[in-house]
C-alpha atoms as a PDB file:
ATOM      1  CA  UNK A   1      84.009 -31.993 -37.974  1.00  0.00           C
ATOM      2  CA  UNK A   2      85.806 -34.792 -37.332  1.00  0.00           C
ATOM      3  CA  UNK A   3      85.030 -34.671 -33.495  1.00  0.00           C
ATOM      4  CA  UNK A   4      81.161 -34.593 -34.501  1.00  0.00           C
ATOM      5  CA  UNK A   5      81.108 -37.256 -36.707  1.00  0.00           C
ATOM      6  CA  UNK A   6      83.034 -39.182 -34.196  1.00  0.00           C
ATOM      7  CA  UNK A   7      80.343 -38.299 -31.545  1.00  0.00           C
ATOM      8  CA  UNK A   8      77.118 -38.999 -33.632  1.00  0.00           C
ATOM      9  CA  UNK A   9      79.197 -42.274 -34.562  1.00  0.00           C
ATOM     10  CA  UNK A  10      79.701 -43.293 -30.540  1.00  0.00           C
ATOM     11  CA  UNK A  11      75.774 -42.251 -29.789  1.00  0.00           C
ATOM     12  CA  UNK A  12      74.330 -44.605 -32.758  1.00  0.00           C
ATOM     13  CA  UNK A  13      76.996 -47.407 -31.106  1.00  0.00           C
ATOM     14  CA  UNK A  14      75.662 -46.953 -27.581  1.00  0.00           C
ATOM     15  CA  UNK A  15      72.195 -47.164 -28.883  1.00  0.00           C
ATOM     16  CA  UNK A  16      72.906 -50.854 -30.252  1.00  0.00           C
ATOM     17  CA  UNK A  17      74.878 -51.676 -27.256  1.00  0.00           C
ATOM     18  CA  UNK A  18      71.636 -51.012 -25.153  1.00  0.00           C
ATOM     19  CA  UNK A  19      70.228 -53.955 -26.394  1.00  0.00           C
ATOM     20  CA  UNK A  20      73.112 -56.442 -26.775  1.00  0.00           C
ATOM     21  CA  UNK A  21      73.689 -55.149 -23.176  1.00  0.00           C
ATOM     22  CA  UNK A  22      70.086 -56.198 -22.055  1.00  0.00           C
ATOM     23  CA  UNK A  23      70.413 -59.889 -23.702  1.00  0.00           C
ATOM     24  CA  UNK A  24      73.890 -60.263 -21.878  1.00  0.00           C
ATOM     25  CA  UNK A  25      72.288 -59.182 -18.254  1.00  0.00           C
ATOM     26  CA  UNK A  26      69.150 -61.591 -18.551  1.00  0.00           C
ATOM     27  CA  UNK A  27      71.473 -64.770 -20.331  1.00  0.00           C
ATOM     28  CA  UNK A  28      73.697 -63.718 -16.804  1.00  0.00           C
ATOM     29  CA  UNK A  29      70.617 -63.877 -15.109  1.00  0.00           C
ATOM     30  CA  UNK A  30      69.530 -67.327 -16.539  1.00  0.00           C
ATOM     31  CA  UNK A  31      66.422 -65.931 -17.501  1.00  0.00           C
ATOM     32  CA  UNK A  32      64.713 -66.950 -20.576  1.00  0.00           C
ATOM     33  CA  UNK A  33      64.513 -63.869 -23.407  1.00  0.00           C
ATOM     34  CA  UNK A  34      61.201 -63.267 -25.213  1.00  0.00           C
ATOM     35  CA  UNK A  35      60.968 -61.146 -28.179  1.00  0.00           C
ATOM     36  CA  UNK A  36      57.840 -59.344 -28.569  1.00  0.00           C
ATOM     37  CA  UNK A  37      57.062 -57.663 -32.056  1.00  0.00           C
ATOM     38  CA  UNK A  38      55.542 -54.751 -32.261  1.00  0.00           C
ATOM     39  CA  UNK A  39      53.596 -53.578 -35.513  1.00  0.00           C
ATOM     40  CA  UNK A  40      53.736 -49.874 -36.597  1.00  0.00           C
ATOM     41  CA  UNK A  41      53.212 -47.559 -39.412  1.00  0.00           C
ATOM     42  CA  UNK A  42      56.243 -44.900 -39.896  1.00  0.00           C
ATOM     43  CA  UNK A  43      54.151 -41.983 -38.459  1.00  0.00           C
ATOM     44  CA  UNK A  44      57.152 -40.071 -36.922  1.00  0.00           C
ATOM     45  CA  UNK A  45      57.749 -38.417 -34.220  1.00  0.00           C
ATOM     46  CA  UNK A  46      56.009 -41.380 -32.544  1.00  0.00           C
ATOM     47  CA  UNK A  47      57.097 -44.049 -34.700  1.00  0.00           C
ATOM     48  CA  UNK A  48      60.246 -44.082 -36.863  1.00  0.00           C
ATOM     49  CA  UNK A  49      61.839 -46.367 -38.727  1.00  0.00           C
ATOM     50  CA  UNK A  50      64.804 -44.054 -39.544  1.00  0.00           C
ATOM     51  CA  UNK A  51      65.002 -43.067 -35.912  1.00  0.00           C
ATOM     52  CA  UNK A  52      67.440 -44.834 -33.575  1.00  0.00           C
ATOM     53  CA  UNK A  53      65.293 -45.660 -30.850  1.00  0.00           C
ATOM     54  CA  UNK A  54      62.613 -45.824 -33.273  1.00  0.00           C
ATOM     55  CA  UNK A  55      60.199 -42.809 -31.848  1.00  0.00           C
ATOM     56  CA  UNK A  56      58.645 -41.505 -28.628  1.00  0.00           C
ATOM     57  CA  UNK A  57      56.243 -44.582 -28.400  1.00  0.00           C
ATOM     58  CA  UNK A  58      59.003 -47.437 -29.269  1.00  0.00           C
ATOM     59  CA  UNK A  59      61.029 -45.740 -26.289  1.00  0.00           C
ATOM     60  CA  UNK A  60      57.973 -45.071 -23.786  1.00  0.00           C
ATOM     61  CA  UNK A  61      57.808 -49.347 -25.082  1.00  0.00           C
ATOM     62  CA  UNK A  62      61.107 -50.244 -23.948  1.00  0.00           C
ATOM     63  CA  UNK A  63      61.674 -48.536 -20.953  1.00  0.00           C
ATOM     64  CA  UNK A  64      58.499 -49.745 -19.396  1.00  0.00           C
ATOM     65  CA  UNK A  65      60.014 -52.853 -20.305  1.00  0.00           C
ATOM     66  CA  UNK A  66      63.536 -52.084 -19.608  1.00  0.00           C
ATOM     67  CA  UNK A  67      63.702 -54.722 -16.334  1.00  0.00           C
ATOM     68  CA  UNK A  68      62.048 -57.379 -17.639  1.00  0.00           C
ATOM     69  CA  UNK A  69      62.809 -60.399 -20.245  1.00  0.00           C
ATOM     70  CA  UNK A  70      61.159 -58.599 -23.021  1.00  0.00           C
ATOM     71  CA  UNK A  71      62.678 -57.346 -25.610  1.00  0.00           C
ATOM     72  CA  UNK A  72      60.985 -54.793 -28.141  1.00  0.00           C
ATOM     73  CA  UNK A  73      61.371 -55.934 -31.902  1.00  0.00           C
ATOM     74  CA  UNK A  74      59.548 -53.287 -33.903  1.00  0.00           C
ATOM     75  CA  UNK A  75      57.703 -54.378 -37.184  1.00  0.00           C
ATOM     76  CA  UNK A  76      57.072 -51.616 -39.176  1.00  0.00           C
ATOM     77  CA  UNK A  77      54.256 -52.319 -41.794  1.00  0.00           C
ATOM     78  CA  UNK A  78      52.590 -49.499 -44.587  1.00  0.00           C
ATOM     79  CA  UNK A  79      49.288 -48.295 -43.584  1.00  0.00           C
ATOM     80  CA  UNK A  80      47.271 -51.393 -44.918  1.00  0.00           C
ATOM     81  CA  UNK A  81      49.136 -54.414 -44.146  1.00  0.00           C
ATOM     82  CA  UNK A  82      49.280 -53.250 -40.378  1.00  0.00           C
ATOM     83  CA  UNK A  83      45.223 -52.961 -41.260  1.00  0.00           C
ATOM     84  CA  UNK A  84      45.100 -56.212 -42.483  1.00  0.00           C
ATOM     85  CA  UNK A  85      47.256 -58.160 -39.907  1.00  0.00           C
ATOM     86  CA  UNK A  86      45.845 -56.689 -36.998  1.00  0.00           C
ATOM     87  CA  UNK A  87      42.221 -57.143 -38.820  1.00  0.00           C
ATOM     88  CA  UNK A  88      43.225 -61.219 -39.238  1.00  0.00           C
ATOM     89  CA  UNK A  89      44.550 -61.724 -35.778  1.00  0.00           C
ATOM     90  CA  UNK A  90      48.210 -62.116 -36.668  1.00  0.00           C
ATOM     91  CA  UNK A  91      49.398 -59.931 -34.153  1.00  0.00           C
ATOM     92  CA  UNK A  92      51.282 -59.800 -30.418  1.00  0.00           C
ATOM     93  CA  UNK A  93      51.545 -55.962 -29.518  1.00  0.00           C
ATOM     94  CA  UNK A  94      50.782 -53.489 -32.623  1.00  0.00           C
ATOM     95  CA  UNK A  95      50.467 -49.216 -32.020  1.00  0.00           C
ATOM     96  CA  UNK A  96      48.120 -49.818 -34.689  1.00  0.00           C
ATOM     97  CA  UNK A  97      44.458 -50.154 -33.114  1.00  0.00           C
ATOM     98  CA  UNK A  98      42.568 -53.181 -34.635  1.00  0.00           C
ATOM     99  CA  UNK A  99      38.904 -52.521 -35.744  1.00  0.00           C
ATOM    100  CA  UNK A 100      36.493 -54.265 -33.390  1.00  0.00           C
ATOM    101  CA  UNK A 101      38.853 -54.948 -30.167  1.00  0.00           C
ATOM    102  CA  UNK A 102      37.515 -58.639 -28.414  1.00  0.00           C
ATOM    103  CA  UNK A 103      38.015 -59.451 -24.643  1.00  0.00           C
ATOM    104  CA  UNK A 104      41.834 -61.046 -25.912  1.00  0.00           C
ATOM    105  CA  UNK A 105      42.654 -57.055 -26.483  1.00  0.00           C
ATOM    106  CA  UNK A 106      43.721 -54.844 -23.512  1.00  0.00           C
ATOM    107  CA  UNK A 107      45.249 -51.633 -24.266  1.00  0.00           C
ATOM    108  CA  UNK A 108      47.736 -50.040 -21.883  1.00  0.00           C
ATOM    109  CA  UNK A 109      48.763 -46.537 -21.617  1.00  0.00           C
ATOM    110  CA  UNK A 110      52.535 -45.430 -21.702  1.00  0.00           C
ATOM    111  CA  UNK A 111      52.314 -41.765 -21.167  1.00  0.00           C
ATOM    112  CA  UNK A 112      49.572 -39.384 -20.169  1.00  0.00           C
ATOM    113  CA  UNK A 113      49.279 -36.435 -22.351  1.00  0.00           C
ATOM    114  CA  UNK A 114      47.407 -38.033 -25.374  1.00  0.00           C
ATOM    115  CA  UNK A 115      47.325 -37.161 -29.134  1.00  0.00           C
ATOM    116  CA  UNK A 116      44.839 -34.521 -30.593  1.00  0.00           C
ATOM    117  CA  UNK A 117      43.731 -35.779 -34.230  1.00  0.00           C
ATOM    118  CA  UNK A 118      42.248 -33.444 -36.297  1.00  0.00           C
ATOM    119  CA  UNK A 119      42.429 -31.445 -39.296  1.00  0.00           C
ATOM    120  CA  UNK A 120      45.581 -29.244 -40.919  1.00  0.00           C
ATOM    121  CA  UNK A 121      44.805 -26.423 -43.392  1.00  0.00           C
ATOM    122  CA  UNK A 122      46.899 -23.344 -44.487  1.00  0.00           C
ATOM    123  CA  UNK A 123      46.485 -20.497 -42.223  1.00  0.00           C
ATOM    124  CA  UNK A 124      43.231 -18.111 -42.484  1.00  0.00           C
ATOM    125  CA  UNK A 125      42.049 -15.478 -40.036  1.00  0.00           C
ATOM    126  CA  UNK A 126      39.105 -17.244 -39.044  1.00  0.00           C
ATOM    127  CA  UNK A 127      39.049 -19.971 -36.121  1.00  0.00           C
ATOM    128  CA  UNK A 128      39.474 -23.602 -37.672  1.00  0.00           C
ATOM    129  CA  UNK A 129      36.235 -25.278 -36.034  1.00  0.00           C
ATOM    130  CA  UNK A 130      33.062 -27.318 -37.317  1.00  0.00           C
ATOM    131  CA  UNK A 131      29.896 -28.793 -35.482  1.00  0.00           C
ATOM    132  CA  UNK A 132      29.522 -31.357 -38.066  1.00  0.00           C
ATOM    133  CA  UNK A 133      31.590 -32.603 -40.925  1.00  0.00           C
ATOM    134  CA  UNK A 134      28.662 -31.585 -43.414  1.00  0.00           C
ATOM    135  CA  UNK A 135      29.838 -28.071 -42.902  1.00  0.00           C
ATOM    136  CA  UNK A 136      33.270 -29.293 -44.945  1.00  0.00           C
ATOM    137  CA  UNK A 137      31.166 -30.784 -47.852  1.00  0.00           C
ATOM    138  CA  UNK A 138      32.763 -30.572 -51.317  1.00  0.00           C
ATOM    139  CA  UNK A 139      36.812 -30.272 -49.382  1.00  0.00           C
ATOM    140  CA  UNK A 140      39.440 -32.776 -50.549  1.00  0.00           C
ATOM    141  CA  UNK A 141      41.097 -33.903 -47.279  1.00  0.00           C
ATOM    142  CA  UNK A 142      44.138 -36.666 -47.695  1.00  0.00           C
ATOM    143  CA  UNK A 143      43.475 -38.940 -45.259  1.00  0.00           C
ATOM    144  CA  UNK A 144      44.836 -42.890 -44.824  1.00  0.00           C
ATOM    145  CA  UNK A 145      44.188 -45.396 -48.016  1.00  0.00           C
ATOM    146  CA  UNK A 146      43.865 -48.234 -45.802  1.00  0.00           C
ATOM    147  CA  UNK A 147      40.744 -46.341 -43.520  1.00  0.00           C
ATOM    148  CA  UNK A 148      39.583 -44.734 -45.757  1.00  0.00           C
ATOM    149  CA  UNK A 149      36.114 -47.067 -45.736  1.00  0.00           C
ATOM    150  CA  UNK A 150      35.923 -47.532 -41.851  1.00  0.00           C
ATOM    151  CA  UNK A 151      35.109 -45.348 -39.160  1.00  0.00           C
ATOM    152  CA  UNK A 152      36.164 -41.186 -39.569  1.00  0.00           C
ATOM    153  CA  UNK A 153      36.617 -42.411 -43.535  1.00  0.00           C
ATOM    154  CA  UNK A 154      33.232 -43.410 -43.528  1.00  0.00           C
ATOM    155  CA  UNK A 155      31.691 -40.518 -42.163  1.00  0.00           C
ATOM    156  CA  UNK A 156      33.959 -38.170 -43.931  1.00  0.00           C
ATOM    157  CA  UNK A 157      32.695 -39.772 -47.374  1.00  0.00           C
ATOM    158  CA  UNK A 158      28.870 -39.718 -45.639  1.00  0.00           C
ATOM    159  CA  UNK A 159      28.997 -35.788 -44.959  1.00  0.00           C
ATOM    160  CA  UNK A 160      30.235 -35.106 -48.481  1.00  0.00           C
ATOM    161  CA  UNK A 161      33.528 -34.543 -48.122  1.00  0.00           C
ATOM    162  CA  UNK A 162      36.528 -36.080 -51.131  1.00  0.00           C
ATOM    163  CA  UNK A 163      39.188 -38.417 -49.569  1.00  0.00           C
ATOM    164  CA  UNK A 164      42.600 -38.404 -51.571  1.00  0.00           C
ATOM    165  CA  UNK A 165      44.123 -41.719 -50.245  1.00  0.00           C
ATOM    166  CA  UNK A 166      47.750 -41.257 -49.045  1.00  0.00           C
ATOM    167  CA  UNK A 167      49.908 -43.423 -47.353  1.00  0.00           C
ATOM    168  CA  UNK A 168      51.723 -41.571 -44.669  1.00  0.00           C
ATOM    169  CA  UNK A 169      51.095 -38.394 -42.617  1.00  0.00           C
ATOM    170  CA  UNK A 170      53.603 -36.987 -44.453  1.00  0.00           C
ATOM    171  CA  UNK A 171      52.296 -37.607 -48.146  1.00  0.00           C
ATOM    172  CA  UNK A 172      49.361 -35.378 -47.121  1.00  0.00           C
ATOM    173  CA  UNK A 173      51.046 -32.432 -45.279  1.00  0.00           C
ATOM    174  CA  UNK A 174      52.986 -32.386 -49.202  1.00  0.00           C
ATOM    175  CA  UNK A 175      49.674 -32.839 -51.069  1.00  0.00           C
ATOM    176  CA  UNK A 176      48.283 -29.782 -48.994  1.00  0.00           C
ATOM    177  CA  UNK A 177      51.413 -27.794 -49.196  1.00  0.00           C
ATOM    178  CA  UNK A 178      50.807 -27.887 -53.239  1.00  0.00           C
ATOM    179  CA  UNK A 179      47.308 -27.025 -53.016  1.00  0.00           C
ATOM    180  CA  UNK A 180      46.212 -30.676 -54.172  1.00  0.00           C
ATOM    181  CA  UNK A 181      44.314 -30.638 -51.055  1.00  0.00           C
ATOM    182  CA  UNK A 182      42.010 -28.545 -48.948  1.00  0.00           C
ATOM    183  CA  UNK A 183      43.029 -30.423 -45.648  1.00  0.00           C
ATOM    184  CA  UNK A 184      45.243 -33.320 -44.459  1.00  0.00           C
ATOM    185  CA  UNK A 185      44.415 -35.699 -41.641  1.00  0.00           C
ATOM    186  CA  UNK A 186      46.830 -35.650 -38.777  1.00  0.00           C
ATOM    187  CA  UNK A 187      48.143 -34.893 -35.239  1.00  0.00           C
ATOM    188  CA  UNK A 188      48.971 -31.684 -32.858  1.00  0.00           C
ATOM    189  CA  UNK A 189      52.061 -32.870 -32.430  1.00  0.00           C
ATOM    190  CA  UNK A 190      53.978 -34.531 -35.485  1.00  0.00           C
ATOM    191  CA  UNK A 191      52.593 -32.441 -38.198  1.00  0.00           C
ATOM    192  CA  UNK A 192      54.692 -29.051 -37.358  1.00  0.00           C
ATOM    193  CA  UNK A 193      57.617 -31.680 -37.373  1.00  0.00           C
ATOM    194  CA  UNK A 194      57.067 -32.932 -40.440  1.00  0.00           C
ATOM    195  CA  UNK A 195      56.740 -30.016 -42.030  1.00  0.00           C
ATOM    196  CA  UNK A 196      60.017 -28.242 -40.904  1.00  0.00           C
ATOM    197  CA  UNK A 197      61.840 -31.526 -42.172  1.00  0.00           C
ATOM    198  CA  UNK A 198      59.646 -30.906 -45.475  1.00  0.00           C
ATOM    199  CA  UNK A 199      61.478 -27.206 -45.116  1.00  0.00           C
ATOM    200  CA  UNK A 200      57.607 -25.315 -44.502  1.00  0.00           C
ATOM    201  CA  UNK A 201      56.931 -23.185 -42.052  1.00  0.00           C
ATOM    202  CA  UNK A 202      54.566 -24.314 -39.749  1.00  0.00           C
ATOM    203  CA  UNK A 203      52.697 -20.731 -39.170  1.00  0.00           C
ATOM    204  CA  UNK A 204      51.671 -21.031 -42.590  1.00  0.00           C
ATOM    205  CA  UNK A 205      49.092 -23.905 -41.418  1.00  0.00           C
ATOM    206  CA  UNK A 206      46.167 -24.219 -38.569  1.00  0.00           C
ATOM    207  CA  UNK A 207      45.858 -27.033 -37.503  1.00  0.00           C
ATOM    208  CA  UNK A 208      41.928 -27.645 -36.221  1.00  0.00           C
ATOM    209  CA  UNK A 209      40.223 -26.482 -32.899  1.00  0.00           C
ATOM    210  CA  UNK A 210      37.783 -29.277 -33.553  1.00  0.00           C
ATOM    211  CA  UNK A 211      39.403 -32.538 -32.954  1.00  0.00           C
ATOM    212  CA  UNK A 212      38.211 -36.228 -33.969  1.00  0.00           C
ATOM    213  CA  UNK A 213      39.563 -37.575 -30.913  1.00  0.00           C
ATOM    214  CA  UNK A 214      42.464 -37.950 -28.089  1.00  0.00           C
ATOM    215  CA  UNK A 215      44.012 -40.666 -27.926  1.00  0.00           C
ATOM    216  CA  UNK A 216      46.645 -42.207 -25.090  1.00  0.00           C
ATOM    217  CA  UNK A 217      50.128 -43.028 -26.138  1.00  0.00           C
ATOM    218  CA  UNK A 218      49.224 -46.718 -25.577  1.00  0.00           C
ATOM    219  CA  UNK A 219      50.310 -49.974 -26.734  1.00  0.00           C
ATOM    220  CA  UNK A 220      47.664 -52.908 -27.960  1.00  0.00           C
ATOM    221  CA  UNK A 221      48.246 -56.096 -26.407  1.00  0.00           C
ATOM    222  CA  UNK A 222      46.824 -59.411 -27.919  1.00  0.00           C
ATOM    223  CA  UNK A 223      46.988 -61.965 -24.853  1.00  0.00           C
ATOM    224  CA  UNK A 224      46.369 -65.189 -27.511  1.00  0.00           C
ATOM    225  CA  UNK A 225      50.159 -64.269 -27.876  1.00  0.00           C
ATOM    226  CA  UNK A 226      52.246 -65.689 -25.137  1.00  0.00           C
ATOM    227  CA  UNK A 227      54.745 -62.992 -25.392  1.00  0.00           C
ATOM    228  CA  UNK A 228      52.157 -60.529 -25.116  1.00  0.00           C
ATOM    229  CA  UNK A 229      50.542 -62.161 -21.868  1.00  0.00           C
ATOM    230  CA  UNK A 230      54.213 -61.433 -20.372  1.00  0.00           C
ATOM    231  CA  UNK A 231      54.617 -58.561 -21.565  1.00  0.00           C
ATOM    232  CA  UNK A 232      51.200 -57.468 -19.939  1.00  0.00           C
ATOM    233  CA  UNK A 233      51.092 -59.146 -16.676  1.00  0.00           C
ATOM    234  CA  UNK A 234      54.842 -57.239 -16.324  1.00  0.00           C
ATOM    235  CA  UNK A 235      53.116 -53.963 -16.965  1.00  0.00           C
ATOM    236  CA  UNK A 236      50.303 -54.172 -15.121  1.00  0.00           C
ATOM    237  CA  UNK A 237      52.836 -55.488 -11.826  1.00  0.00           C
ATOM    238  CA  UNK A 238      54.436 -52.032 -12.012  1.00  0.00           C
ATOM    239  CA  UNK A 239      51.555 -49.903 -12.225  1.00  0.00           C
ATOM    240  CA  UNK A 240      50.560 -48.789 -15.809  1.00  0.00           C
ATOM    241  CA  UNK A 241      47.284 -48.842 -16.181  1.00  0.00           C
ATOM    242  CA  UNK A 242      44.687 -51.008 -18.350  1.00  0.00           C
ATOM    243  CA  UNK A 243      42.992 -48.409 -20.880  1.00  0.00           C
ATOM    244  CA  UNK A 244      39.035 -49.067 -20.673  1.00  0.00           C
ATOM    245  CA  UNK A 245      38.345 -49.601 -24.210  1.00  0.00           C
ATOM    246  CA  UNK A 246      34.351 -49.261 -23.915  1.00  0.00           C
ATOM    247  CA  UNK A 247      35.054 -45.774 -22.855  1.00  0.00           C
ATOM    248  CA  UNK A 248      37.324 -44.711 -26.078  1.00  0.00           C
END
């Protein structure tokens, strides 16, 4: 037990070091450090507040980023004050997409397998599929408070369908787990995960054939901010590539 402990204590130490370590090399290196925030919601396994490098996205982040004089400072937000911040233009780099991206936006992908969004509901026989969202009229789906006016909250609303606002991913896996719901909004890949730490079984839910939409593992870049100008001229000198936003 007490070698564990000692280990998991060592791993958390070497994961602060990593940073401390990068400010030493670049104040060695007389260069000048920039600090680039980066505005989440806690929608694990791609962004975590409680995890130590802070999810799959936040480390996809900072090892693109690993060689240069930027370092990642994540800014995790609830659901509608990222909304609202990235709405106003108070932003560098946010995982959070803003509404109506302008020619200051450029959106650059970090991995490239992208996120399925769709639909969780407990398990039935039949395939989980629709044509159009009127064919889900009259189901309560918990879907995000802070979208739920805009865009897939919109049209759920238009084809007849209840919205339970939630907050988190998480919120609605629980809400559908106790039957409050018919569906809850979410991803391929975090929702089996949440619901093992929520101690469910995973086979006891389908998650949709039908999806909303893939999306890249990508960060949003607002070039008014100088740190995010850096940060994007770096990535786009070592080859990551410039996400056509028209084509999303």
């Amino acid at each position: 037990m007490l070698r564990a402990a000692c280990a998991l204590l060592c791993f958390s130490c070497l994961m602060l070091q990593a940073g401390e370590l990068k400010v030493e090399v670049l104040e060695v290196q007389g260069l000048e450090i920039e600090e680039l925030e980066v505005i989440a919601m806690d929608y694990a396994p791609f962004t975590s507040e409680t995890s130590d490098d802070n999810g799959l996205a936040f480390k996809l982040l900072s090892d693109a980023l690993s060689q240069s004089a930027t370092l990642v400072k994540p800014q995790f937000l609830s659901a509608a004050r990222a909304h609202r911040m990235v709405q106003e233009g108070k932003w560098c780099a946010s995982f959070y997409p803003p509404q109506s991206p302008n020619d200051d936006h450029r959106l650059i992908g970090l991995a490239d397998e992208p996120i399925k969004l769709g639909l969780y509901r407990r398990r039935e026989e039949a395939p989980f599929v629709w044509n159009s969202l009127t064919e889900l009229a009259g189901k309560r789906v918990a879907y995000f408070r802070a979208l739920e006016r805009d865009g897939l909250g919109f049209e759920m609303t238009q084809a007849g369908m209840d919205i339970f606002s939630v907050e988190t991913t998480r919120q609605g896996v629980q809400l559908l787990a106790k039957g409050r719901v018919d569906y809850a909004f979410g991803d391929q890949t975090s929702g089996p995960a949440l619901m093992k730490q929520l101690g469910l079984d995973p086979g006891d839910y389908q998650f949709s054939e039908t999806v909303f939409r893939d999306l890249p593992v990508a960060i949003w870049l607002n070039l008014t901010c100088p740190q995010a100008l850096s940060a994007f001229h770096y990535l786009e000198s070592h080859g990551y590539i410039q996400i056509d936003i028209d084509k999303r």
